[in-house]
Protein backbone atom coordinates (compact mmCIF):
# COMPACT_ATOMS: atom_id res chain seq x y z
CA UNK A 1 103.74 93.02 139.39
CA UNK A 2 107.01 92.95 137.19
CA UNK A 3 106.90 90.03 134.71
CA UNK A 4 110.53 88.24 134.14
CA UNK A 5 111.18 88.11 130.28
CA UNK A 6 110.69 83.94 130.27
CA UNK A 7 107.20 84.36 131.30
CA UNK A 8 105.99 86.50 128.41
CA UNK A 9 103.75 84.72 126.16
CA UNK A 10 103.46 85.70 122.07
CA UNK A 11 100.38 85.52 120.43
CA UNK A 12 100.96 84.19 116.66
CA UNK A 13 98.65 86.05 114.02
CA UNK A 14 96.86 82.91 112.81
CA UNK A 15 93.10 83.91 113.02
CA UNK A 16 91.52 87.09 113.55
CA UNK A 17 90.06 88.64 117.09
CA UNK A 18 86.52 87.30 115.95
CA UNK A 19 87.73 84.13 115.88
CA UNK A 20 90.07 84.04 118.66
CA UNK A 21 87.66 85.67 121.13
CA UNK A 22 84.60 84.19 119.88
CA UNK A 23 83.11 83.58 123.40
CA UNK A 24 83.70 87.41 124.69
CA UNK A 25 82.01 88.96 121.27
CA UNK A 26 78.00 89.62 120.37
CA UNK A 27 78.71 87.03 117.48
CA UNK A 28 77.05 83.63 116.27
CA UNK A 29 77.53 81.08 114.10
CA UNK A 30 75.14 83.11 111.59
CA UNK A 31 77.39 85.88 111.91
CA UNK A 32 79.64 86.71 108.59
CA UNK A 33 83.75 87.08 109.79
CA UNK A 34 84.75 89.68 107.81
CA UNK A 35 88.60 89.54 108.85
CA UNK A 36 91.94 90.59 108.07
CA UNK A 37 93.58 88.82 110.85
CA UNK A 38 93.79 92.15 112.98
CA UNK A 39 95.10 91.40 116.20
CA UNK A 40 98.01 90.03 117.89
CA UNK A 41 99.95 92.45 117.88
CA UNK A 42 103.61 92.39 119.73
CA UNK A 43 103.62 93.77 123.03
CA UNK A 44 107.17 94.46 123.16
CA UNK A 45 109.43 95.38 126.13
CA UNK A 46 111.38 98.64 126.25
CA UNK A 47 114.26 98.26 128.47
CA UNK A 48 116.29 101.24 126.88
CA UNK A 49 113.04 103.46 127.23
CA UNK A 50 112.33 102.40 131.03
CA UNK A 51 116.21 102.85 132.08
CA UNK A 52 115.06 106.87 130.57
CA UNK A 53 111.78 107.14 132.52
CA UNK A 54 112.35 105.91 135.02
CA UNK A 55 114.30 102.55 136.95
CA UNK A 56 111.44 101.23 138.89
CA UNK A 57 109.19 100.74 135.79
CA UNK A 58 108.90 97.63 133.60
CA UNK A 59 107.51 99.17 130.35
CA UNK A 60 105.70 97.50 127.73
CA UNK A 61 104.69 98.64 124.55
CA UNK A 62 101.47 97.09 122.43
CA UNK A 63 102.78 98.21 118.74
CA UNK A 64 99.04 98.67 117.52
CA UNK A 65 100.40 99.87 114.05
CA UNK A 66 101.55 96.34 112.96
CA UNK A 67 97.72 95.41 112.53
CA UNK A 68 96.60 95.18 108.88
CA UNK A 69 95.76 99.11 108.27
CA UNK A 70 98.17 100.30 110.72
CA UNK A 71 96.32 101.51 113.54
CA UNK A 72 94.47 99.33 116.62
CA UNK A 73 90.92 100.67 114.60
CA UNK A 74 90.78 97.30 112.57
CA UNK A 75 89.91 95.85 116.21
CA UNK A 76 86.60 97.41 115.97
CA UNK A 77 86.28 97.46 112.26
CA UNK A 78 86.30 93.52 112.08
CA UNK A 79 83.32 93.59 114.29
CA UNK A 80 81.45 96.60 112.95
CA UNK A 81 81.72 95.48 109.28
CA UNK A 82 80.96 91.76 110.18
CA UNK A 83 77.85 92.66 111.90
CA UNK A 84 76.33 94.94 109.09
CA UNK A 85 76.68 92.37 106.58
CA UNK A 86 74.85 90.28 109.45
CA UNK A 87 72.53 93.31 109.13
CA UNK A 88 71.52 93.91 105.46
CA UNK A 89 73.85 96.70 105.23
CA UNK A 90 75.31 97.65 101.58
CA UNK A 91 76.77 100.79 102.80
CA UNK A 92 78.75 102.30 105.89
CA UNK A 93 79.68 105.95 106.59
CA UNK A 94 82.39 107.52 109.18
CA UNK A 95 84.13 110.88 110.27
CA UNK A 96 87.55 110.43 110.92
CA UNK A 97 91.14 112.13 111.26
CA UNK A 98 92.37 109.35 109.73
CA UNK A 99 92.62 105.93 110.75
CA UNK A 100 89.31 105.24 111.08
CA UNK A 101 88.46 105.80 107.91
CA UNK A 102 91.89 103.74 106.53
CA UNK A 103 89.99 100.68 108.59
CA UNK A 104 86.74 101.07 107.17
CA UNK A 105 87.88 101.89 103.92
CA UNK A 106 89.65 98.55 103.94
CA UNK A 107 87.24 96.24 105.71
CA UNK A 108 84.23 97.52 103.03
CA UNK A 109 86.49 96.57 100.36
CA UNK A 110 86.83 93.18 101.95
CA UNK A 111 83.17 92.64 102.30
CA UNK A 112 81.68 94.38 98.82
CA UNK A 113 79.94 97.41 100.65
CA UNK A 114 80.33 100.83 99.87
CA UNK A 115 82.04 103.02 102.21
CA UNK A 116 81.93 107.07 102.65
CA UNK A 117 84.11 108.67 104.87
CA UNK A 118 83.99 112.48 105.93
CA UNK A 119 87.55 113.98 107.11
CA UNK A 120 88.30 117.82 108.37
CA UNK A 121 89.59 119.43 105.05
CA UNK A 122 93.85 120.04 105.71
CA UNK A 123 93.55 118.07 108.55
CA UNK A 124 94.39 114.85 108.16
CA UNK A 125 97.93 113.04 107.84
CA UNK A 126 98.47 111.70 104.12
CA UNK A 127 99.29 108.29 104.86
CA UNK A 128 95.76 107.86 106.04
CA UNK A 129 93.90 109.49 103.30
CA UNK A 130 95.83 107.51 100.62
CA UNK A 131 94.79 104.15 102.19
CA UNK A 132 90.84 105.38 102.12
CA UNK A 133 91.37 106.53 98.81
CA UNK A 134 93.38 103.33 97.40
CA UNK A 135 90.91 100.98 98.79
CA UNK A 136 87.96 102.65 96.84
CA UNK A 137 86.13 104.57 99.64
CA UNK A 138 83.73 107.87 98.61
CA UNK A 139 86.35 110.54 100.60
CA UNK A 140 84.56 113.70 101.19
CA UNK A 141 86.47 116.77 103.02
CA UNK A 142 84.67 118.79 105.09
CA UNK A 143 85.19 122.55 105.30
CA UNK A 144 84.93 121.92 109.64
CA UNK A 145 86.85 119.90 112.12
CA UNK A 146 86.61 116.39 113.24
CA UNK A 147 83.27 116.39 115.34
CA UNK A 148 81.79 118.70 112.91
CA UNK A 149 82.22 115.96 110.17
CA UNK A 150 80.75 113.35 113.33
CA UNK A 151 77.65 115.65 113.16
CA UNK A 152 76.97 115.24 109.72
CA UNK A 153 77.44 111.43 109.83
CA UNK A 154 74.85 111.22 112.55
CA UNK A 155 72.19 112.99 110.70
CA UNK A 156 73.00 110.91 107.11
CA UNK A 157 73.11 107.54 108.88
CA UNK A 158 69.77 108.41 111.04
CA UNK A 159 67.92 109.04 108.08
CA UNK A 160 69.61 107.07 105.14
CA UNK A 161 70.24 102.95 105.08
CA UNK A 162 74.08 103.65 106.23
CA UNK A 163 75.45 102.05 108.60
CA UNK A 164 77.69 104.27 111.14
CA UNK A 165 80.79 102.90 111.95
CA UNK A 166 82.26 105.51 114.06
CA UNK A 167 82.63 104.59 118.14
CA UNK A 168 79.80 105.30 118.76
CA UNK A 169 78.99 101.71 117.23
CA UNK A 170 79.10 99.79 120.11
CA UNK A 171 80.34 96.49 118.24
CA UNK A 172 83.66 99.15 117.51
CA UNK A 173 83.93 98.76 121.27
CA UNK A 174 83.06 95.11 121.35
CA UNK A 175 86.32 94.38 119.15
CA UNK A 176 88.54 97.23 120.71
CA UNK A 177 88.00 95.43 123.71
CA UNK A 178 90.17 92.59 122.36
CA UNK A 179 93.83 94.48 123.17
CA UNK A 180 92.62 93.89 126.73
CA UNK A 181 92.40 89.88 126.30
CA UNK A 182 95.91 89.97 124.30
CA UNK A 183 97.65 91.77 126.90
CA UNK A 184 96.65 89.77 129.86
CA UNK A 185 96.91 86.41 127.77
CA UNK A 186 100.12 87.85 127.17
CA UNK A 187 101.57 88.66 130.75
CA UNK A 188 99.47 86.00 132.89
CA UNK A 189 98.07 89.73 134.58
CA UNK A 190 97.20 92.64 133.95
CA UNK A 191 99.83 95.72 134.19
CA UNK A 192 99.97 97.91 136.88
CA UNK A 193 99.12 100.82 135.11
CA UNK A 194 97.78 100.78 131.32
CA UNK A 195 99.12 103.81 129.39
CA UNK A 196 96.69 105.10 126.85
CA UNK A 197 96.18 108.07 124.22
CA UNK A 198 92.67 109.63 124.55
CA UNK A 199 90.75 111.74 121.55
CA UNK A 200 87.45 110.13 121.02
CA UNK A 201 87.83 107.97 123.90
CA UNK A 202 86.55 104.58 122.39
CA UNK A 203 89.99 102.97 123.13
CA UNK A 204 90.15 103.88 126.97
CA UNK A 205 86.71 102.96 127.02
CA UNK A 206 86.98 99.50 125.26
CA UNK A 207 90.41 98.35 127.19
CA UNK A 208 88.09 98.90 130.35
CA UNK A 209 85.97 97.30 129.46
CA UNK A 210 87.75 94.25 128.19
CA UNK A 211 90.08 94.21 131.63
CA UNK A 212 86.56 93.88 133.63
CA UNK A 213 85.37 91.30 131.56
CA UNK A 214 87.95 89.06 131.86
CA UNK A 215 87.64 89.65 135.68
CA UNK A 216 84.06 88.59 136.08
CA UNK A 217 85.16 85.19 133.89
CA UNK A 218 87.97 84.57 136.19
CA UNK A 219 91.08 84.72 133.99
CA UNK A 220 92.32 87.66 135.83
CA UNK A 221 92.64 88.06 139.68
CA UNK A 222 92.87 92.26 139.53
CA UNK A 223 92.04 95.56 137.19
CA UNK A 224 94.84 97.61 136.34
CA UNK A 225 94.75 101.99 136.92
CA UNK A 226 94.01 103.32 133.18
CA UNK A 227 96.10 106.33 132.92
CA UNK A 228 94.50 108.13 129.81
CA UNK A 229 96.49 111.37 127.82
CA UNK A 230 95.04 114.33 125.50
CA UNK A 231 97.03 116.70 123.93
CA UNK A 232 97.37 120.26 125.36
CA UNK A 233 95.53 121.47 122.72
CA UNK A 234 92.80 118.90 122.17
CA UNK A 235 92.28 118.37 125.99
CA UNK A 236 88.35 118.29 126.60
CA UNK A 237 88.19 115.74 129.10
CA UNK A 238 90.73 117.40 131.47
CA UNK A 239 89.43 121.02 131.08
CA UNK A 240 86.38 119.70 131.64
CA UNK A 241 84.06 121.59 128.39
CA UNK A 242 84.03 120.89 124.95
CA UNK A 243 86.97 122.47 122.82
CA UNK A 244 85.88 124.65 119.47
CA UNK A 245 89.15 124.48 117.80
CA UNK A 246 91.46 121.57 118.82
CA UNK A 247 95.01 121.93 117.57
CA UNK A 248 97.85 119.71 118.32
CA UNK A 249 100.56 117.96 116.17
CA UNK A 250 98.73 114.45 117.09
CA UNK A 251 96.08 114.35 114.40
CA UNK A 252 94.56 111.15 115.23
CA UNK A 253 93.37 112.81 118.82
CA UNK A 254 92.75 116.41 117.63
CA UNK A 255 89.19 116.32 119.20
CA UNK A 256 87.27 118.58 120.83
CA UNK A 257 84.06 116.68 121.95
CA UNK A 258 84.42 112.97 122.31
CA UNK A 259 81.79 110.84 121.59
CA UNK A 260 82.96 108.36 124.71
CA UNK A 261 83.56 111.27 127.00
CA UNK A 262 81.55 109.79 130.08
CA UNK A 263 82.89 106.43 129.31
CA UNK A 264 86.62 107.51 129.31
CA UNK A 265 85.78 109.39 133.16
CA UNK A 266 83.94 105.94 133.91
CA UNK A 267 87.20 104.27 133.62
CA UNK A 268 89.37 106.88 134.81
CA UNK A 269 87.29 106.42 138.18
CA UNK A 270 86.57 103.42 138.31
CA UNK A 271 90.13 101.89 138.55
CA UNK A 272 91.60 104.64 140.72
CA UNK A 273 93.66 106.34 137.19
CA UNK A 274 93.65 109.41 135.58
CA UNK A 275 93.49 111.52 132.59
CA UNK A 276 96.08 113.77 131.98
CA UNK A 277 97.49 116.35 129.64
CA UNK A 278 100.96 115.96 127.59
CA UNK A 279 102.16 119.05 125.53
CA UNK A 280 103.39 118.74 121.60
CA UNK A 281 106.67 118.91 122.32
CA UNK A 282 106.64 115.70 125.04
CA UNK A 283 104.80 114.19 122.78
CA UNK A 284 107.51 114.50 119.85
CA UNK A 285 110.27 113.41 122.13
CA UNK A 286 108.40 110.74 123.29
CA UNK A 287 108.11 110.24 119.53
CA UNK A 288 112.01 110.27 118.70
CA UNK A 289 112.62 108.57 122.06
CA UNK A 290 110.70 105.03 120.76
CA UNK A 291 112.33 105.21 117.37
CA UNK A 292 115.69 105.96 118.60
CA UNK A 293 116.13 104.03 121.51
CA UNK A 294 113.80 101.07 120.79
CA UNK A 295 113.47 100.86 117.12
CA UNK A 296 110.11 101.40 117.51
CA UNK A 297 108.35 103.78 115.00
CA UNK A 298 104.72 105.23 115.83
CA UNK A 299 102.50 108.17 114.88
CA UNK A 300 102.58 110.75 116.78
CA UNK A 301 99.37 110.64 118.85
CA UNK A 302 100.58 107.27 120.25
CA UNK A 303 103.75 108.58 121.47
CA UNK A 304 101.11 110.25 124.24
CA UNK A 305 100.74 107.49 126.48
CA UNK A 306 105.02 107.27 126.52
CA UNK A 307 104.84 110.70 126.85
CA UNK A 308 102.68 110.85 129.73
CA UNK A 309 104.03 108.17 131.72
CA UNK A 310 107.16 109.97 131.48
CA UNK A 311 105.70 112.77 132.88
CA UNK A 312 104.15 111.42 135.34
CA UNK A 313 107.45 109.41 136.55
CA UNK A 314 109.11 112.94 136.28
CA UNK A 315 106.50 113.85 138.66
CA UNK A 316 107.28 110.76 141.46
CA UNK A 317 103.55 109.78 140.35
CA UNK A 318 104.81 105.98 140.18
CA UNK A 319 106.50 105.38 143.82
CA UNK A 320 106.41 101.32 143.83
CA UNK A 321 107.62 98.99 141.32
CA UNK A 322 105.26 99.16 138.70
CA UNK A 323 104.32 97.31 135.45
CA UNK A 324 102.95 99.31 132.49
CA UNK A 325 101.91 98.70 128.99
CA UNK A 326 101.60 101.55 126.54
CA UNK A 327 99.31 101.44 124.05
CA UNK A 328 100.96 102.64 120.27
CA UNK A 329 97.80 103.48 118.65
CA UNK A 330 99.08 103.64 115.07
CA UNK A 331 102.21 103.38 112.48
CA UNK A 332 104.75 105.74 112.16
CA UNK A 333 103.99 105.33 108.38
CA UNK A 334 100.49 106.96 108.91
CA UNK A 335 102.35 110.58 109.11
CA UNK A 336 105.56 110.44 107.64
CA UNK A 337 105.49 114.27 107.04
CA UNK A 338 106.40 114.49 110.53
CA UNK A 339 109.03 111.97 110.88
CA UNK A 340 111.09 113.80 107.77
CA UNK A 341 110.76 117.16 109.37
CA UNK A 342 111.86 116.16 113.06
CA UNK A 343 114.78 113.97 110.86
CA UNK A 344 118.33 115.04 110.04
CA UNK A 345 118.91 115.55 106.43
CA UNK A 346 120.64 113.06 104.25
CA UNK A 347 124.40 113.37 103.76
CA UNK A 348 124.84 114.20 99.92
CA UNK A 349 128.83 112.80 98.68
CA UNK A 350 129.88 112.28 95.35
CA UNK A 351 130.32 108.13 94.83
CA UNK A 352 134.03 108.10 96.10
CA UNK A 353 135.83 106.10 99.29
CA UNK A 354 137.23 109.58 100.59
CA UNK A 355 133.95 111.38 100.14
CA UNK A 356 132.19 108.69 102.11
CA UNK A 357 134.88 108.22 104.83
CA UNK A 358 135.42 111.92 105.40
CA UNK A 359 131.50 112.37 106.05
CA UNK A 360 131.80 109.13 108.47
CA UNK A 361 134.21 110.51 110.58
CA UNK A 362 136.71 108.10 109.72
């Protein structure tokens, strides 16, 4: 189904997703709403990109980095840190590449409890790690990679009062579920396909989920195909076994054993999709593609759903006229290190009108 551009709806950022889904959420009126007003973000259409991939697409792309952190974690976070103040809870505790830990940092500082956050030590994009650290969070690097640092937060949380905010809360689910509602409230349906980067598979999972739920309440007459991508070198779910060493460029899904592994196949099968593998460098076009040709600037894990629907429309995977959103996971601003490398270097001219004309070609 191929929405015409009058029929897109916007969604203006006036409450949070607590408040705006109320109904959908494990919430009550005793419940605190520990909020930011995450959510809403623009689901934007990409002409220029789609005329690249490929003609028979209508592309959409749900720019997760313009909620209040940057990334589409604050969906969860609202929910996980609302419901452990609900709980008694004066702390929280999380492994992360990055973003996670920006989202809990800042959603602990917003409700008074402390906040601990284990990273891999080198491994994580500074952007990130200066928004834990601004907003006050106990940052401790771990000589290990991501799901090491998950291992550890398992064991302190099941014996310590700490509440674990990783995924594998399922009220982090609850709120990522949310994107689902937007989009659909957005386009009247569902897209054909929904475009997704997959590390610790939460997000796949939670979209799913919040596509089926709207189906068994009747505001949506059909599921969409979830089309999930891992990076070459971080690709678990594809090959199938747990990877020791993950390495890719895309920090936020360098991940070799994620935590919502069966729930990422679940929805792979379940709506008829697939999960897929994207190499570094499609993933860094992909990158420069967005920011060139749509203005659009994203880390560089999100570039992997763009990437892999181009790849896949490379591949005649998408034979019919198609709809498809792609989910932008975070801000390009996350990992700007990347961004100035892949960047052409400045043009230095001393402050005269020949100088500057002679460098502009004119």
């Amino acid at each position: 189904m191929v929405m015409e551009k009058s029929e897109v709806k916007a969604l203006p950022r006036t409450m949070g997703i607590i408040d705006r889904y109320r109904e959908h959420l494990p919430v009550s009126d005793k419940t605190p709403v520990i909020s930011l007003l995450e959510g809403s973000t623009p689901l934007i259409r990409v002409d220029r990109l789609a005329k690249e991939i490929a003609p028979n697409l209508t592309i959409y792309v749900k720019y997760e980095g313009l909620n209040p952190t940057g990334s589409f974690k604050d969906r969860g976070m609202t929910m996980a840190i609302s419901k452990a103040v609900e709980e008694g809870s004066k702390a929280v505790m999380c492994a992360s590449t990055g973003n996670t830990a920006a989202s809990a940092a800042a959603y602990s500082a917003r409700a008074g409890l402390d906040c601990i956050v284990l990273i891999p030590k080198g491994n994580i994009a500074y952007g990130k790690l200066s928004q834990s650290m601004i907003h006050g969070a106990k940052v401790v690097q771990v000589d290990g990679n991501f799901d090491e640092a998950l291992e550890l937060v398992k064991e302190m949380t099941s014996n310590y009062p700490i509440t674990l905010v990783n995924s594998l809360n399922p009220y982090r689910i609850e709120g990522q579920k949310s994107g689902a509602f937007e989009i659909c409230d957005v386009l009247g349906e569902p897209p054909d396909f929904h475009a997704i980067p997959v590390g610790n598979a939460g997000n796949i999972t939670a979209y799913w989920k919040g596509y089926k739920e709207y189906l068994e309440h009747g505001k949506i007459s059909r599921l969409p195909k979830m089309i999930g991508f891992q990076a070459a070198g971080s690709a678990p779910i594809v090959l199938g076994h747990p990877v020791e060493k993950p390495e890719t460029v895309a920090t936020a899904i360098r991940i070799g054993n994620p935590a919502s592994w069966k729930q990422a196949e679940a929805a792979r099968d379940e709506s008829g999709g697939l999960i897929d593998i994207v190499t570094d460098e499609e993933i860094l076009d992909a990158y420069k593609l967005l920011a060139r040709l749509e203005g659009v600037f994203c880390e560089p894990a999100s570039a992997a759903s763009v990437a892999g629907v181009r790849k896949k429309a490379a591949q005649g995977f998408f034979k019919e006229p198609a709809t498809v959103v792609c989910i932008l996971t975070g801000h390009g601003l996350k990992d700007p290190d990347n961004a100035v490398k892949m960047a052409s270097e400045p043009f230095n001219v001393p402050p005269t009108m020949d100088a500057l004309l002679k460098v502009l070609g004119y």
